[in-house]
N, C-alpha and C. Protein backbone atom coordinates (compact mmCIF):
# COMPACT_ATOMS: atom_id res chain seq x y z
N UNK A 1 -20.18 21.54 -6.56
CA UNK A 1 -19.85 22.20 -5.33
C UNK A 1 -19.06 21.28 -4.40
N UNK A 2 -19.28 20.23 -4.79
CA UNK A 2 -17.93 19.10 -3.60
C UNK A 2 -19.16 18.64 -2.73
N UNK A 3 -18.59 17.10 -2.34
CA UNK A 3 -19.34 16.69 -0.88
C UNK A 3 -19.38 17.12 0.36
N UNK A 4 -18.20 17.98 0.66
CA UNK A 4 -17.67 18.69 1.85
C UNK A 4 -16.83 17.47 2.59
N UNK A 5 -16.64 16.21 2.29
CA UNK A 5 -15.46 15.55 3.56
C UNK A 5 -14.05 15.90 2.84
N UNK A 6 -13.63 15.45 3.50
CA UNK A 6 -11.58 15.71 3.61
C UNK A 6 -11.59 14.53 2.72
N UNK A 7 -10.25 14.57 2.18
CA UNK A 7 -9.71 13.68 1.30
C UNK A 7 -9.50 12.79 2.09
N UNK A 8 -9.05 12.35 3.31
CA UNK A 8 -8.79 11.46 4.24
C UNK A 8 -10.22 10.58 4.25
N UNK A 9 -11.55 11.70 4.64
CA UNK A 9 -12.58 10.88 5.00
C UNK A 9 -12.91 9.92 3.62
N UNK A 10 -12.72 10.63 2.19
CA UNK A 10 -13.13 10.34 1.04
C UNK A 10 -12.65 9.08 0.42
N UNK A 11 -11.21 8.69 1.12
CA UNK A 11 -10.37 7.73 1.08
C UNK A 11 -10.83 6.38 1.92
N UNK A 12 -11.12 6.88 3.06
CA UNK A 12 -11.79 6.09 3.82
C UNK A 12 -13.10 5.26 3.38
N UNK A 13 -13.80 6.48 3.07
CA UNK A 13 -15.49 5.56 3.01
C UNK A 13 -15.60 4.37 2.27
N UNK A 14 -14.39 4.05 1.32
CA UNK A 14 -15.38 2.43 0.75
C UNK A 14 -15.46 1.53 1.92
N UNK A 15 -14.54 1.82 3.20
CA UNK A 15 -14.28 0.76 4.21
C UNK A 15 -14.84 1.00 5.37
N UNK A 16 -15.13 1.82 5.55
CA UNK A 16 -15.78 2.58 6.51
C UNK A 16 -17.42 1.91 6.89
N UNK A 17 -17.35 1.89 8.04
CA UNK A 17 -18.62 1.29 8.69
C UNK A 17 -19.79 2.35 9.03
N UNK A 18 -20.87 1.79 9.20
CA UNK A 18 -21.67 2.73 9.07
C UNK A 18 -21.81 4.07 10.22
N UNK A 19 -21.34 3.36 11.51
CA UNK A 19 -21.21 4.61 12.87
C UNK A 19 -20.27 5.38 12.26
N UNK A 20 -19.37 5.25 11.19
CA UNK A 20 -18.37 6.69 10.72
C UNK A 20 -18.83 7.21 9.58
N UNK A 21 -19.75 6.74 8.97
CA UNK A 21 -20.23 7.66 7.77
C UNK A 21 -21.68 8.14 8.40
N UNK A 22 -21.99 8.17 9.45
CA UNK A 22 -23.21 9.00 9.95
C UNK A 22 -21.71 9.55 10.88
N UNK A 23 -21.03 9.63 11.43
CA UNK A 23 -20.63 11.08 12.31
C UNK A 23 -20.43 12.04 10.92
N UNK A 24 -19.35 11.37 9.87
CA UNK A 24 -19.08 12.38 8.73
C UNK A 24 -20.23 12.88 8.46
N UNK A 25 -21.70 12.36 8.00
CA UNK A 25 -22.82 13.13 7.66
C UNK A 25 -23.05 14.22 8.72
N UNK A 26 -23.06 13.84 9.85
CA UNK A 26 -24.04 14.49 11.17
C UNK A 26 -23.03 15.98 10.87
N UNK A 27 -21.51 15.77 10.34
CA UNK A 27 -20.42 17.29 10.45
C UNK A 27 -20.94 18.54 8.75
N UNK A 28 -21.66 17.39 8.16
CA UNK A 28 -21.52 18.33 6.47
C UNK A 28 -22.85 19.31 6.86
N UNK A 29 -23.20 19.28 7.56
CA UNK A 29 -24.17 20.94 7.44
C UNK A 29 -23.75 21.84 8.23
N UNK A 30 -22.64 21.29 9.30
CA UNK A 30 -22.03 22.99 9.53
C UNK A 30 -20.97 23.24 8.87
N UNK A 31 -20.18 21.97 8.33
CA UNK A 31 -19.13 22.63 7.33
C UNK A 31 -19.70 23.44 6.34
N UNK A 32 -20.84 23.25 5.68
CA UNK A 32 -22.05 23.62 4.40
C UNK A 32 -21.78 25.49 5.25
N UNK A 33 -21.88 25.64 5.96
CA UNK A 33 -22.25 26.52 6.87
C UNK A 33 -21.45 27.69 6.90
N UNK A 34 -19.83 26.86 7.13
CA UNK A 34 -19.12 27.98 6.74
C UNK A 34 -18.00 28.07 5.63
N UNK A 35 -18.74 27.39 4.75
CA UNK A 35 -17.89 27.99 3.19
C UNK A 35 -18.92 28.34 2.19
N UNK A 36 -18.37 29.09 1.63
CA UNK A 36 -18.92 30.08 0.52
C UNK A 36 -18.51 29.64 -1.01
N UNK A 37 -19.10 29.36 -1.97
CA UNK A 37 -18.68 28.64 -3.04
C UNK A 37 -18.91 29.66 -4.22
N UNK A 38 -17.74 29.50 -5.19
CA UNK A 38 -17.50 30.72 -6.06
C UNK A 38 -19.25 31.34 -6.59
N UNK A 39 -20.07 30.50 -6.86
CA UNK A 39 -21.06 30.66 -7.89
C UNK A 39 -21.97 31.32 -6.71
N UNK A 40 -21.96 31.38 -4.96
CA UNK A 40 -23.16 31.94 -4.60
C UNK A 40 -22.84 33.39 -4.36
N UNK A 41 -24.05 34.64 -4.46
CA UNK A 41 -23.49 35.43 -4.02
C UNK A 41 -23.78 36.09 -2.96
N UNK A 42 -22.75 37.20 -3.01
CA UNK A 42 -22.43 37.50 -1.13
C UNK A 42 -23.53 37.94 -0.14
């Protein structure tokens, strides 16, 4: 189903400090929120 960050953030994280990989976490349950993934249904 994917991690939900952007290719930008995904690019980022090996360098990325820890205050930016907790905002990216704190955003993946409302992104989770509003996408719909082929396998669930409606």
């Amino acid at each position: 189903m994917g991690c939900l960050r952007t290719i930008d953030e995904i690019i980022a994280w090996g360098k990325a400090d820890d205050d930016y990989k907790r905002a990216v976490w704190t955003e993946l349950p409302l992104r989770r929120q509003t996408l719909r993934f082929d396998d669930e249904e409606l």
